[in-house]
PDB file of N, CA and C in Angstrom:
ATOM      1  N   UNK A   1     -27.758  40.813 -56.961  1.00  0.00           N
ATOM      2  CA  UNK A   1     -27.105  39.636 -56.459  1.00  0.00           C
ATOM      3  C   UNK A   1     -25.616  39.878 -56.274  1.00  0.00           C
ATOM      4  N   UNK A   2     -24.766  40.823 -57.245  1.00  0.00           N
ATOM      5  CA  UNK A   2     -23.694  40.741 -57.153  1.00  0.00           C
ATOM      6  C   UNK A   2     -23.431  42.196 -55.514  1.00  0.00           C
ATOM      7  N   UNK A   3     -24.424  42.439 -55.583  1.00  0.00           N
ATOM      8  CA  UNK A   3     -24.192  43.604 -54.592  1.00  0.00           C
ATOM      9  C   UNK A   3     -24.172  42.754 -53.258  1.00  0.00           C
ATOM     10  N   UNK A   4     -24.691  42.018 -53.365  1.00  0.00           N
ATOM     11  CA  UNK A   4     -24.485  41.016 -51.858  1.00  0.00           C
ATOM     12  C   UNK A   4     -23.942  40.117 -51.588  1.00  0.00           C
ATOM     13  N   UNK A   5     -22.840  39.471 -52.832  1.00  0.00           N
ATOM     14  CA  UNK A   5     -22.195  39.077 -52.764  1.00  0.00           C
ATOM     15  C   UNK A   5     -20.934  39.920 -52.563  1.00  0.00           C
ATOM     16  N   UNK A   6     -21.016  40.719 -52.984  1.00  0.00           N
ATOM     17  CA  UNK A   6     -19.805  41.755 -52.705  1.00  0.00           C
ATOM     18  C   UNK A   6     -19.797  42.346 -51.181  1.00  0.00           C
ATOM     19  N   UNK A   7     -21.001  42.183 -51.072  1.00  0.00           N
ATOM     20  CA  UNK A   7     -21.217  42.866 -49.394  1.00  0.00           C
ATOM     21  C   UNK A   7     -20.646  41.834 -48.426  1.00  0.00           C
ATOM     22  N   UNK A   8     -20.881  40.653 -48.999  1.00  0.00           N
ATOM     23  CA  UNK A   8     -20.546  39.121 -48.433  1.00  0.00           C
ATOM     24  C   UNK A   8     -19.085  38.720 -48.218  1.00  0.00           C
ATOM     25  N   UNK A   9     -18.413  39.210 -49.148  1.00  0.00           N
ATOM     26  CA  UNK A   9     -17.033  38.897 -49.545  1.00  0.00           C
ATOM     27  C   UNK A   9     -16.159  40.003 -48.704  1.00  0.00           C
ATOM     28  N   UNK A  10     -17.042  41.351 -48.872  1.00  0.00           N
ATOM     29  CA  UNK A  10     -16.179  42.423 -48.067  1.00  0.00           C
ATOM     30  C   UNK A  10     -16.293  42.239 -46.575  1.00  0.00           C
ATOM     31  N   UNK A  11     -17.610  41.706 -45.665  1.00  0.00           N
ATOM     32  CA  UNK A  11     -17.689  41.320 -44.473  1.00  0.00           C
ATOM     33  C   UNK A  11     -16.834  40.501 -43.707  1.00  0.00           C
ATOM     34  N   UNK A  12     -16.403  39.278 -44.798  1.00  0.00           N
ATOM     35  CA  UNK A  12     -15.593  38.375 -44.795  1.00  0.00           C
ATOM     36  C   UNK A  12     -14.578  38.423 -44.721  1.00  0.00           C
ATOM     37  N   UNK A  13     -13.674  39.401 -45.078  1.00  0.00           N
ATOM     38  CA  UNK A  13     -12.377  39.761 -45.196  1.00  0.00           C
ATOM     39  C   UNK A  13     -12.245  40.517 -44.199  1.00  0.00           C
ATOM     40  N   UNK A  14     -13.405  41.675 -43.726  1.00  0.00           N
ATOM     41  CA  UNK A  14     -12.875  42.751 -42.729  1.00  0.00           C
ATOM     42  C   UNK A  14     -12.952  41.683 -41.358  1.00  0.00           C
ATOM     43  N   UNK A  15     -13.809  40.562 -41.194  1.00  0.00           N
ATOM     44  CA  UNK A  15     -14.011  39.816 -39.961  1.00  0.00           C
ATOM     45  C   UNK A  15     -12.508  39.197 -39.734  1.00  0.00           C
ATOM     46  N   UNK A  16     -11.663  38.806 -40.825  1.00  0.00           N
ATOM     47  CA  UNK A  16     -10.979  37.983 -41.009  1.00  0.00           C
ATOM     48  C   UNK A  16      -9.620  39.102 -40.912  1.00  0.00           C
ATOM     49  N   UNK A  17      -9.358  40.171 -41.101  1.00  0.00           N
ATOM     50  CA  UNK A  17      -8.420  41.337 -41.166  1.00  0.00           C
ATOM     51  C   UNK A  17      -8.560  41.487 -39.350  1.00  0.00           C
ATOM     52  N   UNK A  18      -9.855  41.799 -39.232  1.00  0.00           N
ATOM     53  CA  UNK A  18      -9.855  42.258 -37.799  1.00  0.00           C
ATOM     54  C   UNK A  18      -9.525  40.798 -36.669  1.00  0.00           C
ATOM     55  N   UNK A  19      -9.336  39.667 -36.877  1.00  0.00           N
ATOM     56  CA  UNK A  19      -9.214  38.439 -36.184  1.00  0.00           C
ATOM     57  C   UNK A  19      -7.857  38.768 -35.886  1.00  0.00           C
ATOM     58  N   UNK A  20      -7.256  38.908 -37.046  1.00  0.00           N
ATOM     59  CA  UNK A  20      -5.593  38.815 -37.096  1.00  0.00           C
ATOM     60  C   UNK A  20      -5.067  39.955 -36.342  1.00  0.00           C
ATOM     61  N   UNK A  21      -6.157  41.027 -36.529  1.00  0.00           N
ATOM     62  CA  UNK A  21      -4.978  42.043 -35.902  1.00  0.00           C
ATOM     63  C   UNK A  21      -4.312  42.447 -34.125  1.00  0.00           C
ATOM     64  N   UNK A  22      -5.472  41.241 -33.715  1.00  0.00           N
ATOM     65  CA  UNK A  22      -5.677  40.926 -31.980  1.00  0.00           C
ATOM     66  C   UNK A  22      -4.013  40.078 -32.138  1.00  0.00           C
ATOM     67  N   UNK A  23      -2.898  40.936 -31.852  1.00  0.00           N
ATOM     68  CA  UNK A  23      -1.816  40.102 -31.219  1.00  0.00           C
ATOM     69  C   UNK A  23      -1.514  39.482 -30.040  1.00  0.00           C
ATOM     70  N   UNK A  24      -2.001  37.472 -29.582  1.00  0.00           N
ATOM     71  CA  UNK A  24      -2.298  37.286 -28.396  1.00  0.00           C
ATOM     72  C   UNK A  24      -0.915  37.429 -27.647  1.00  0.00           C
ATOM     73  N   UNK A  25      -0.940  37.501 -26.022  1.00  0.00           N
ATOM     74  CA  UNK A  25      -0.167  38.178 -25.582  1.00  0.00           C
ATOM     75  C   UNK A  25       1.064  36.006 -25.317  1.00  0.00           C
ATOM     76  N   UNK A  26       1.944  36.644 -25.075  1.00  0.00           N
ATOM     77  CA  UNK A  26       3.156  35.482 -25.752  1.00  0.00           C
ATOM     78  C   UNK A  26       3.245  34.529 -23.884  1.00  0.00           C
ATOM     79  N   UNK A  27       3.184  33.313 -24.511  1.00  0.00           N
ATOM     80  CA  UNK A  27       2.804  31.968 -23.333  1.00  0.00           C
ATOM     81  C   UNK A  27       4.258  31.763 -22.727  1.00  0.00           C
ATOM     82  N   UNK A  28       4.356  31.788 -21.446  1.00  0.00           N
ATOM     83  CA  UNK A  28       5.749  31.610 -20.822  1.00  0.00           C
ATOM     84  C   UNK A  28       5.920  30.282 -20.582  1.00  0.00           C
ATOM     85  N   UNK A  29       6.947  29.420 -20.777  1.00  0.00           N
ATOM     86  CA  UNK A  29       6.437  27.779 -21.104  1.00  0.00           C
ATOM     87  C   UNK A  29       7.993  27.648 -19.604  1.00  0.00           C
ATOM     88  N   UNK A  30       7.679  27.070 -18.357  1.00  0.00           N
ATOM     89  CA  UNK A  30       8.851  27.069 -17.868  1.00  0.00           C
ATOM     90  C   UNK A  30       9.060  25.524 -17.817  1.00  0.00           C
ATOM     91  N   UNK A  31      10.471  24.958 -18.239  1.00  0.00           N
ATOM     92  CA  UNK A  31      10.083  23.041 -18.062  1.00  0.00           C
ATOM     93  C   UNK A  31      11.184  23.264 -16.660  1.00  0.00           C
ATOM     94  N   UNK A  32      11.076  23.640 -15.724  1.00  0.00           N
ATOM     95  CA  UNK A  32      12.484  22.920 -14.788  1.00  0.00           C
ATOM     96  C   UNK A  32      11.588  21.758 -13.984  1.00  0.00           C
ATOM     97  N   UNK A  33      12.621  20.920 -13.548  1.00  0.00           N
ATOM     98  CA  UNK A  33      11.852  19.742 -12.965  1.00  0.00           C
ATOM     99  C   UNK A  33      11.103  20.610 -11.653  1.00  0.00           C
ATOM    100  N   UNK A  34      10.048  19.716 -10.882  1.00  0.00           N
ATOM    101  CA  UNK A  34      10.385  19.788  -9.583  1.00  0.00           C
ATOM    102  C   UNK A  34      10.485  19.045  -8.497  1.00  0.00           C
ATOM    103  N   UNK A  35      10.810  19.185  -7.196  1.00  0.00           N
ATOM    104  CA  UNK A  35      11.239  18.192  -6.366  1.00  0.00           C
ATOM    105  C   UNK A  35      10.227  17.340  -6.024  1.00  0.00           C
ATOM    106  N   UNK A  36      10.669  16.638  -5.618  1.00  0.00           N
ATOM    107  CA  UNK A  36       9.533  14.758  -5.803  1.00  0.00           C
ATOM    108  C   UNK A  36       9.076  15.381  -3.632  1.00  0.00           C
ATOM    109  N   UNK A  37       7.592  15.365  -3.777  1.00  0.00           N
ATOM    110  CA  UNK A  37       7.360  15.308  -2.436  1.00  0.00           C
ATOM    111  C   UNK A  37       7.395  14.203  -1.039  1.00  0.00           C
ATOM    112  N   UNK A  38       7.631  15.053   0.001  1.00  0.00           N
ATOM    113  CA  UNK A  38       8.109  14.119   0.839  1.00  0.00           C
ATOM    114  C   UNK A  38       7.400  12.964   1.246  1.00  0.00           C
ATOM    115  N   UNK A  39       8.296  11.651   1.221  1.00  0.00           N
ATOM    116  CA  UNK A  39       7.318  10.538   1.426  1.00  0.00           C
ATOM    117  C   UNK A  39       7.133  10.144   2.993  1.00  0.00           C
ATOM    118  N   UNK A  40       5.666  10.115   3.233  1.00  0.00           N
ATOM    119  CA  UNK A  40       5.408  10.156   4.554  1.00  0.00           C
ATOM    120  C   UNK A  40       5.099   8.898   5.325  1.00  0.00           C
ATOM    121  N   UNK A  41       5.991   7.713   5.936  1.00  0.00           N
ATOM    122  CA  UNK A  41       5.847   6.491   6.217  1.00  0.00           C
ATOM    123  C   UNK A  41       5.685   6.391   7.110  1.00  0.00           C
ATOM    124  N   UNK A  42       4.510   6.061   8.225  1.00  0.00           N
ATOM    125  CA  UNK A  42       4.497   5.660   9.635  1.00  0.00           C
ATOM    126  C   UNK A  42       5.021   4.497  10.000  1.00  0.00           C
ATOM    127  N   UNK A  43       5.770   4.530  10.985  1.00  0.00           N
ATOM    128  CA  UNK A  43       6.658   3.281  11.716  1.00  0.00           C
ATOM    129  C   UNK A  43       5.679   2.460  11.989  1.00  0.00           C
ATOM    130  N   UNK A  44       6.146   0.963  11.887  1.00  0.00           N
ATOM    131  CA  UNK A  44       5.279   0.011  12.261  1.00  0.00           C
ATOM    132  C   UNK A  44       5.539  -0.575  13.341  1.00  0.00           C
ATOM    133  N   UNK A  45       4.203  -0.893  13.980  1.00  0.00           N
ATOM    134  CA  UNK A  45       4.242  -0.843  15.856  1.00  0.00           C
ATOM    135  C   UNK A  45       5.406  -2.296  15.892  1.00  0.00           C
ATOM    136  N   UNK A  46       6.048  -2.250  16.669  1.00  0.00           N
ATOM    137  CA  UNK A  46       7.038  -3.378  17.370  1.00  0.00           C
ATOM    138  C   UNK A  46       6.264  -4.640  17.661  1.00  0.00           C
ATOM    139  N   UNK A  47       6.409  -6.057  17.204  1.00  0.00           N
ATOM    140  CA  UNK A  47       5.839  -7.232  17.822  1.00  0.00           C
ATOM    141  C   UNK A  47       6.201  -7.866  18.569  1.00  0.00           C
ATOM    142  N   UNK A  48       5.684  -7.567  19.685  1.00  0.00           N
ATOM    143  CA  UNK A  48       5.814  -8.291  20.879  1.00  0.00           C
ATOM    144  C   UNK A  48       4.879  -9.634  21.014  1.00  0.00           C
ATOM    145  N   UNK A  49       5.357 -11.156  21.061  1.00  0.00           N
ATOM    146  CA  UNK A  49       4.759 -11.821  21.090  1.00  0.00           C
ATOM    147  C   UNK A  49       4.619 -12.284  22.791  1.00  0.00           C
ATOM    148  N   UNK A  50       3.402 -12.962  22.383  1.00  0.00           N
ATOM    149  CA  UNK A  50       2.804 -13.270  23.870  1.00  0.00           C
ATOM    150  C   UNK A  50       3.382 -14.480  24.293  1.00  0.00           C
ATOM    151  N   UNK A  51       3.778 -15.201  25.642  1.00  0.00           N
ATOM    152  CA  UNK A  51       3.699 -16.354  25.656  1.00  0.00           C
ATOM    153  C   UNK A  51       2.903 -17.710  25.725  1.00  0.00           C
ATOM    154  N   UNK A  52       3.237 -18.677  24.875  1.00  0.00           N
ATOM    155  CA  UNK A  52       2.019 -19.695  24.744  1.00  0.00           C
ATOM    156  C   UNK A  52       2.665 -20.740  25.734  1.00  0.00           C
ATOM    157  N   UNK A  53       1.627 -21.335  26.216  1.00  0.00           N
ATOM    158  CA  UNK A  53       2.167 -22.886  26.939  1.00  0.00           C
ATOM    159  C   UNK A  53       1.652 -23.671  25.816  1.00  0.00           C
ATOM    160  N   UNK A  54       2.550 -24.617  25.763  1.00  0.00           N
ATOM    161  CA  UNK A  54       2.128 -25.731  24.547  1.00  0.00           C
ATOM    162  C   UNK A  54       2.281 -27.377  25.808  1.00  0.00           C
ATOM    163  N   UNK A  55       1.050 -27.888  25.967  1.00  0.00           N
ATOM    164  CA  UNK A  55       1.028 -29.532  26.309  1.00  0.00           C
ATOM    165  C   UNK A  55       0.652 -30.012  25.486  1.00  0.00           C
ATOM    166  N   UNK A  56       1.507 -31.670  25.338  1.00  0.00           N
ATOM    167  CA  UNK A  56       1.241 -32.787  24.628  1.00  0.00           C
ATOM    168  C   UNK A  56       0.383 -33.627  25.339  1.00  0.00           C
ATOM    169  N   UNK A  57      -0.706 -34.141  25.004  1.00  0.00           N
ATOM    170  CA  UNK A  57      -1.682 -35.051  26.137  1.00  0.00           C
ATOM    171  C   UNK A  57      -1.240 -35.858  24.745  1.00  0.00           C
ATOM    172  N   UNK A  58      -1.312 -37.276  25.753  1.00  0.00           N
ATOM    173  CA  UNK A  58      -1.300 -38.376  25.277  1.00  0.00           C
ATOM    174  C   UNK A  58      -2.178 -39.163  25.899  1.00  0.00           C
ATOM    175  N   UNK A  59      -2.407 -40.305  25.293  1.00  0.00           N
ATOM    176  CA  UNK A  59      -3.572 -41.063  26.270  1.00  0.00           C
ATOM    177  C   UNK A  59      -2.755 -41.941  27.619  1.00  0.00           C
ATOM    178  N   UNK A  60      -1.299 -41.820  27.367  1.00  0.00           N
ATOM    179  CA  UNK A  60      -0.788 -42.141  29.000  1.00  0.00           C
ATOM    180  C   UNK A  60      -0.662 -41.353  30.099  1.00  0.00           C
ATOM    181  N   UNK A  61      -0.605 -39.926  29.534  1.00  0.00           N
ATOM    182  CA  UNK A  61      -0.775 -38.795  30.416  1.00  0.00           C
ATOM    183  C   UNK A  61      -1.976 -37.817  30.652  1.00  0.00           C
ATOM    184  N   UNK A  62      -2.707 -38.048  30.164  1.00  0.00           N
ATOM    185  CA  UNK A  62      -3.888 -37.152  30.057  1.00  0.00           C
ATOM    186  C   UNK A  62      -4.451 -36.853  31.460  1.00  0.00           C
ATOM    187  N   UNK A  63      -4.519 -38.025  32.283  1.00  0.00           N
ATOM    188  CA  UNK A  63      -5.243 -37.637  34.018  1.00  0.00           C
ATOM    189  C   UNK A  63      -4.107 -37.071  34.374  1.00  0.00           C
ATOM    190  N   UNK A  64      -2.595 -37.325  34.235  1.00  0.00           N
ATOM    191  CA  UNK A  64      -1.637 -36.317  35.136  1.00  0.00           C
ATOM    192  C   UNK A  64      -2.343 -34.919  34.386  1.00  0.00           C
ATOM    193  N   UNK A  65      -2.057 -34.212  33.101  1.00  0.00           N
ATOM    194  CA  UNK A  65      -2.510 -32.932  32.780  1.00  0.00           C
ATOM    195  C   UNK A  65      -3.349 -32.522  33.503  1.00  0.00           C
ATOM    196  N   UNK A  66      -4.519 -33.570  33.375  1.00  0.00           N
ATOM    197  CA  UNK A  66      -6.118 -33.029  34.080  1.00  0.00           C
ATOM    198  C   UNK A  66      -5.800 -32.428  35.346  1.00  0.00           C
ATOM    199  N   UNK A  67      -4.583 -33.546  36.124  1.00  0.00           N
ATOM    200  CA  UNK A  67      -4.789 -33.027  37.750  1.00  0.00           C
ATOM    201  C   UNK A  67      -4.172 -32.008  37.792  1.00  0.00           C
ATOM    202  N   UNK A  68      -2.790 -31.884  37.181  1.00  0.00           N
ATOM    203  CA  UNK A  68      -2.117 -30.720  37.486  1.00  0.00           C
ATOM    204  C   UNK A  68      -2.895 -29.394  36.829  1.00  0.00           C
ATOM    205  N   UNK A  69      -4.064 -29.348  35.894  1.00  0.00           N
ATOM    206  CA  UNK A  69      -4.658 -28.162  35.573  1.00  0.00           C
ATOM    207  C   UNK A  69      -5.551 -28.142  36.614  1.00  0.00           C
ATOM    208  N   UNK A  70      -6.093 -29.197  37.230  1.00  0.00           N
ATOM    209  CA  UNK A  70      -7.408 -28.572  38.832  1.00  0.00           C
ATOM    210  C   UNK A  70      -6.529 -28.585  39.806  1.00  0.00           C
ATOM    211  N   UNK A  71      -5.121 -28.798  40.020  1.00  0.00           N
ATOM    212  CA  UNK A  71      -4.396 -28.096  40.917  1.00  0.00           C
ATOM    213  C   UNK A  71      -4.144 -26.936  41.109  1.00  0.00           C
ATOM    214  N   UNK A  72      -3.520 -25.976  39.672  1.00  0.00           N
ATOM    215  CA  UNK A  72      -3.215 -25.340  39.554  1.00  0.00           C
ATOM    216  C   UNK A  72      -4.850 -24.208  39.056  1.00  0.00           C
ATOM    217  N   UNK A  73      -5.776 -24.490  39.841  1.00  0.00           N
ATOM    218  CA  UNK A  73      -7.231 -24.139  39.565  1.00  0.00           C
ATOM    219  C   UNK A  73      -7.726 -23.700  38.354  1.00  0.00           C
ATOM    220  N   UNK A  74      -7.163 -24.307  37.397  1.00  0.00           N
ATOM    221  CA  UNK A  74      -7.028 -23.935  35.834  1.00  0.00           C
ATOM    222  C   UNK A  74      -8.197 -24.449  35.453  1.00  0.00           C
ATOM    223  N   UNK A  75      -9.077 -24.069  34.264  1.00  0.00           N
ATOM    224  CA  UNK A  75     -10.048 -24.850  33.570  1.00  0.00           C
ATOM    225  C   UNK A  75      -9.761 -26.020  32.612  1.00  0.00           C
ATOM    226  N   UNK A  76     -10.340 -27.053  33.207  1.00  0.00           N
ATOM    227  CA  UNK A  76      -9.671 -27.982  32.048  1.00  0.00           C
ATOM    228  C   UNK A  76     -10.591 -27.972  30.321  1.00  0.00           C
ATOM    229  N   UNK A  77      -9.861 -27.297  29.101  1.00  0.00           N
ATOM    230  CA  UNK A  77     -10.202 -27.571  28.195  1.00  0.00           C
ATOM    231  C   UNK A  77      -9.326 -27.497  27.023  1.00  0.00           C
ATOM    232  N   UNK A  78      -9.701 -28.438  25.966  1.00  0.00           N
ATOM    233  CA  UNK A  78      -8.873 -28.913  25.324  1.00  0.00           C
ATOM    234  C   UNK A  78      -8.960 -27.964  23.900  1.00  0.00           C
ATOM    235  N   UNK A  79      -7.668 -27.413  23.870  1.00  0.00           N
ATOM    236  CA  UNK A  79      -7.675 -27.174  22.232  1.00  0.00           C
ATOM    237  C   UNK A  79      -6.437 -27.773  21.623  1.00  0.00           C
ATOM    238  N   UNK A  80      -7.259 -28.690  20.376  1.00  0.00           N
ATOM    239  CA  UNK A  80      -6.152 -29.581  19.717  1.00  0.00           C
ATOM    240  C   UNK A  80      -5.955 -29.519  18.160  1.00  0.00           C
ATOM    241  N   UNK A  81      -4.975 -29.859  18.099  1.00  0.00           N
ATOM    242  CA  UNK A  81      -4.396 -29.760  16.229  1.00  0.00           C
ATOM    243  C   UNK A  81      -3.887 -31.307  15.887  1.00  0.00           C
ATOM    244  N   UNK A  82      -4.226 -31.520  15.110  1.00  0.00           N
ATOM    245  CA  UNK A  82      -3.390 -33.235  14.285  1.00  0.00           C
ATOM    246  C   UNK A  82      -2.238 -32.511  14.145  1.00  0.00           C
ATOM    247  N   UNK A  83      -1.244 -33.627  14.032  1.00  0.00           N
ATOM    248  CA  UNK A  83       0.360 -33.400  13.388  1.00  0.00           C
ATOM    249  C   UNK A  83      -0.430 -32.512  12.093  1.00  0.00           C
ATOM    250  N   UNK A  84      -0.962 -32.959  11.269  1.00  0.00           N
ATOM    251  CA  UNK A  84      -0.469 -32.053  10.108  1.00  0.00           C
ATOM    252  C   UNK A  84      -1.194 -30.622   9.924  1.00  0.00           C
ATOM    253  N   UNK A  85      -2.355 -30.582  11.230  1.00  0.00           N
ATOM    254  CA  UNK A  85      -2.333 -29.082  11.149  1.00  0.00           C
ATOM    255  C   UNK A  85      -1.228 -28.062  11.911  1.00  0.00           C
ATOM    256  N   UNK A  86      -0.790 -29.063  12.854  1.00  0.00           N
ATOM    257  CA  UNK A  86       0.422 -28.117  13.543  1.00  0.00           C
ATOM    258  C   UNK A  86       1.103 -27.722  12.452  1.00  0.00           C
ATOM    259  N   UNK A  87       1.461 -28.986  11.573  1.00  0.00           N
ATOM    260  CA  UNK A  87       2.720 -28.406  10.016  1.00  0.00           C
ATOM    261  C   UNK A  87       2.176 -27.146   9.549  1.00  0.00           C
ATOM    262  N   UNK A  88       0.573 -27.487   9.197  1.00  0.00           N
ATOM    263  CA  UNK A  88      -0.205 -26.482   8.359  1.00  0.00           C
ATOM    264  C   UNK A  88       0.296 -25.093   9.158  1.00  0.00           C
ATOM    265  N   UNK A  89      -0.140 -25.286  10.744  1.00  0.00           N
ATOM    266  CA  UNK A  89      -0.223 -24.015  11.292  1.00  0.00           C
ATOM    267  C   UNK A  89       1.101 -22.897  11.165  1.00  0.00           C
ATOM    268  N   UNK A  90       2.305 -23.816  11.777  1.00  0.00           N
ATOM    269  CA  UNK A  90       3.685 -23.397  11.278  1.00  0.00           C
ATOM    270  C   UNK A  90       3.837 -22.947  10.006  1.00  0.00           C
ATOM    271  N   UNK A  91       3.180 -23.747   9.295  1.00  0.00           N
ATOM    272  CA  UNK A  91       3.824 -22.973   7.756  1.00  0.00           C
ATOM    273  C   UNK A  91       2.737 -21.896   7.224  1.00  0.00           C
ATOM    274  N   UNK A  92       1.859 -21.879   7.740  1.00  0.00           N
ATOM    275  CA  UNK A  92       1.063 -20.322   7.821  1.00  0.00           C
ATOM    276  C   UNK A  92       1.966 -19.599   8.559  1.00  0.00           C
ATOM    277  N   UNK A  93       2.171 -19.255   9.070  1.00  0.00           N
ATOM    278  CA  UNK A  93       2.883 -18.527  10.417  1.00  0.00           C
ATOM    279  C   UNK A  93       4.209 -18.072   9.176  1.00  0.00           C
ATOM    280  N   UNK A  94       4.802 -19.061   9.093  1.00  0.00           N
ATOM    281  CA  UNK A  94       6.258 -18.588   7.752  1.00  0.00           C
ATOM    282  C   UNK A  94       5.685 -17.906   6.719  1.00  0.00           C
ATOM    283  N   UNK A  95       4.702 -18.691   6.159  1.00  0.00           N
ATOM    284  CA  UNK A  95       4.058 -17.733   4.841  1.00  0.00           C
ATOM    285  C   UNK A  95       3.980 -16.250   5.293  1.00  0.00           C
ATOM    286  N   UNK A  96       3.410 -15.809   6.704  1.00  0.00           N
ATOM    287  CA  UNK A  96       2.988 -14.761   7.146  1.00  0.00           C
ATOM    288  C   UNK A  96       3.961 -13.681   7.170  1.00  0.00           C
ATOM    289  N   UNK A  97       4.961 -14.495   8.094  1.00  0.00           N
ATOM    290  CA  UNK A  97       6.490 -13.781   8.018  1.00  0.00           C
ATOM    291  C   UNK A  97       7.376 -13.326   6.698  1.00  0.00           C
ATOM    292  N   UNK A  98       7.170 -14.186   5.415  1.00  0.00           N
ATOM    293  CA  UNK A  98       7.499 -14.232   4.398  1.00  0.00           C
ATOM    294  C   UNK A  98       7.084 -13.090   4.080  1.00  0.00           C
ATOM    295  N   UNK A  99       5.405 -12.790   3.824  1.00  0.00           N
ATOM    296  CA  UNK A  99       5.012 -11.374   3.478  1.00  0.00           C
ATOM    297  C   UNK A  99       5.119 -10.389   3.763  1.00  0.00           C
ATOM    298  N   UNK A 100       5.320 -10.560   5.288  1.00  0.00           N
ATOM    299  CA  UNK A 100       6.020  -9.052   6.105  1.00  0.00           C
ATOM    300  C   UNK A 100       7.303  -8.637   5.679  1.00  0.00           C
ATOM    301  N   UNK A 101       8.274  -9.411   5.690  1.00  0.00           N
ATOM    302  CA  UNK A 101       9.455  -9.104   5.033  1.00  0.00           C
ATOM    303  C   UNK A 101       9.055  -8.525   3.687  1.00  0.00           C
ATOM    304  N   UNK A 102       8.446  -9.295   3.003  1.00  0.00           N
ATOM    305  CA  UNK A 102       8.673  -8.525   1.885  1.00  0.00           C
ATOM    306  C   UNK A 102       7.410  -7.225   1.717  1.00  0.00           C
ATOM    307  N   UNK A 103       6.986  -7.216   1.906  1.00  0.00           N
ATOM    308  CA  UNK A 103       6.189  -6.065   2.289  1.00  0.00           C
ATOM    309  C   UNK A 103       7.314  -4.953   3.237  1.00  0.00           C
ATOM    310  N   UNK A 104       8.169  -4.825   3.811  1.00  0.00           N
ATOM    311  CA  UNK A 104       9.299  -3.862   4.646  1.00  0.00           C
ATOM    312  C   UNK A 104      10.310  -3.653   3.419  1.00  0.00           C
ATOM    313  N   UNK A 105      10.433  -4.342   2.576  1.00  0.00           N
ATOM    314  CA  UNK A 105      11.399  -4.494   1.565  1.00  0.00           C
ATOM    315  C   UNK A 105      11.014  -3.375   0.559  1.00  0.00           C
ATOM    316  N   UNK A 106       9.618  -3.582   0.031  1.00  0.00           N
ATOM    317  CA  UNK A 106       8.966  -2.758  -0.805  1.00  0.00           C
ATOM    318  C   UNK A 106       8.818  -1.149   0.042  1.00  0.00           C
ATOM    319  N   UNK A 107       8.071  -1.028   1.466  1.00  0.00           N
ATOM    320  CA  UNK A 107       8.346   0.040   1.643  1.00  0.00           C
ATOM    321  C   UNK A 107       9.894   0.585   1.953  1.00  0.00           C
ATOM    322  N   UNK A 108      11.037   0.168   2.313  1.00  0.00           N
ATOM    323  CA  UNK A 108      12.179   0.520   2.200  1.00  0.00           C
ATOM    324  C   UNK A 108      12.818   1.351   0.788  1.00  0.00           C
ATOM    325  N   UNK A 109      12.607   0.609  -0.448  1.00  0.00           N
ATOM    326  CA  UNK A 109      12.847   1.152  -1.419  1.00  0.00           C
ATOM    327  C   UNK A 109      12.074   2.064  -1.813  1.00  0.00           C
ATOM    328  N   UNK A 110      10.830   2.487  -1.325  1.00  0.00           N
ATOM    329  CA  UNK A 110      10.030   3.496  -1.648  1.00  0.00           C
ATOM    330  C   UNK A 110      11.015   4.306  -0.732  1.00  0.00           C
ATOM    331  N   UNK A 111      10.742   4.043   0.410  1.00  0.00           N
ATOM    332  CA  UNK A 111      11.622   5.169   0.879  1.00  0.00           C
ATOM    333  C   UNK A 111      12.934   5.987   0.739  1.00  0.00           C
ATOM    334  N   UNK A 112      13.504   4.858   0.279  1.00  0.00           N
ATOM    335  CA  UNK A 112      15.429   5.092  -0.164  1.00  0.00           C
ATOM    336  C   UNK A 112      14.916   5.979  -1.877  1.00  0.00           C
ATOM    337  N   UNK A 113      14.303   5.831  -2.374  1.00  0.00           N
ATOM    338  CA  UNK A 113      14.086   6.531  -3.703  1.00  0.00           C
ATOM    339  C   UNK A 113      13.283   7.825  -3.702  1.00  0.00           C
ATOM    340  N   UNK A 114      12.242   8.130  -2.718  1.00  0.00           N
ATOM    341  CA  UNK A 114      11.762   9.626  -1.991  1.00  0.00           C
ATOM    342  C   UNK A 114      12.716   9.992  -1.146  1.00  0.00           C
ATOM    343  N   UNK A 115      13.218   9.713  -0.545  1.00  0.00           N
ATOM    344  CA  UNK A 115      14.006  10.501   0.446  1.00  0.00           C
ATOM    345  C   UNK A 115      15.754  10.458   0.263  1.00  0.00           C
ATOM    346  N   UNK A 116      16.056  10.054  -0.632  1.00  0.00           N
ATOM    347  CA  UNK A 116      17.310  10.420  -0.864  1.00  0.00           C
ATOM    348  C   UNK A 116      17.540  11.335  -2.698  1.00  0.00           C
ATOM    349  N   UNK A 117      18.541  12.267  -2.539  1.00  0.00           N
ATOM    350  CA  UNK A 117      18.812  13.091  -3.830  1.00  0.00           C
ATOM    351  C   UNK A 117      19.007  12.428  -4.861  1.00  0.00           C
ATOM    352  N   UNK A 118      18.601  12.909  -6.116  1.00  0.00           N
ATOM    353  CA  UNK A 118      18.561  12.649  -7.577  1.00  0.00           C
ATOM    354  C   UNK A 118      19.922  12.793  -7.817  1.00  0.00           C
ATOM    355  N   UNK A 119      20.834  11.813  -8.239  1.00  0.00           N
ATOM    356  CA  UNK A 119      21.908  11.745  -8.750  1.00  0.00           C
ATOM    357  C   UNK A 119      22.392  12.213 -10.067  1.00  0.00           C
TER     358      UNK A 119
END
């Protein structure tokens, strides 16, 4: 018993002698920063708005409209809004504008912070 424990103990040590004697080869650690890559923003297309005709029909004018649209060989049909969807519609329209701006705002500062040097 003691012979194999001794055999045990000597295995143990030479496994453990021979681990150590592998000197691993030495880790090159480099920290420099590096440069922030270029930020790539496509221009946003130009808005060109279309022109709208806007008529008011009222019920004192409504046959002048009618005639002057089958004069002018136009189709007569009606698309209409209450006062308060016109408000509604307008202030969609601002909300809309509101977000674009700020949406140009956000990509601006992305851009001014990629594309200009680290101080």
């Amino acid at each position: 018993m003691a012979t194999i424990k001794n055999t045990l103990i000597a295995l143990v040590t030479a496994t453990t002698l021979t681990a150590c004697s592998n000197v691993p080869q030495s880790v090159e650690i480099n920290a420099r920063p590096i440069d922030r890559p270029v930020l790539v923003i496509p221009t946003v297309d130009e808005f060109n708005s279309r022109e709208v005709e806007w008529i008011t029909i009222t019920p004192e004018n409504i046959n002048i409209v009618f005639a002057d649209l089958q004069d002018a060989n136009q189709e007569i049909v009606l698309i209409a809004a209450t006062p308060a969807g016109m408000r509604n519609l307008t202030l969609n329209m601002a909300d809309l504008l509101k977000l674009v701006q700020q949406q140009n705002t956000i990509i601006a500062t992305y851009k001014q912070y990629y594309e200009t040097e680290e101080q």
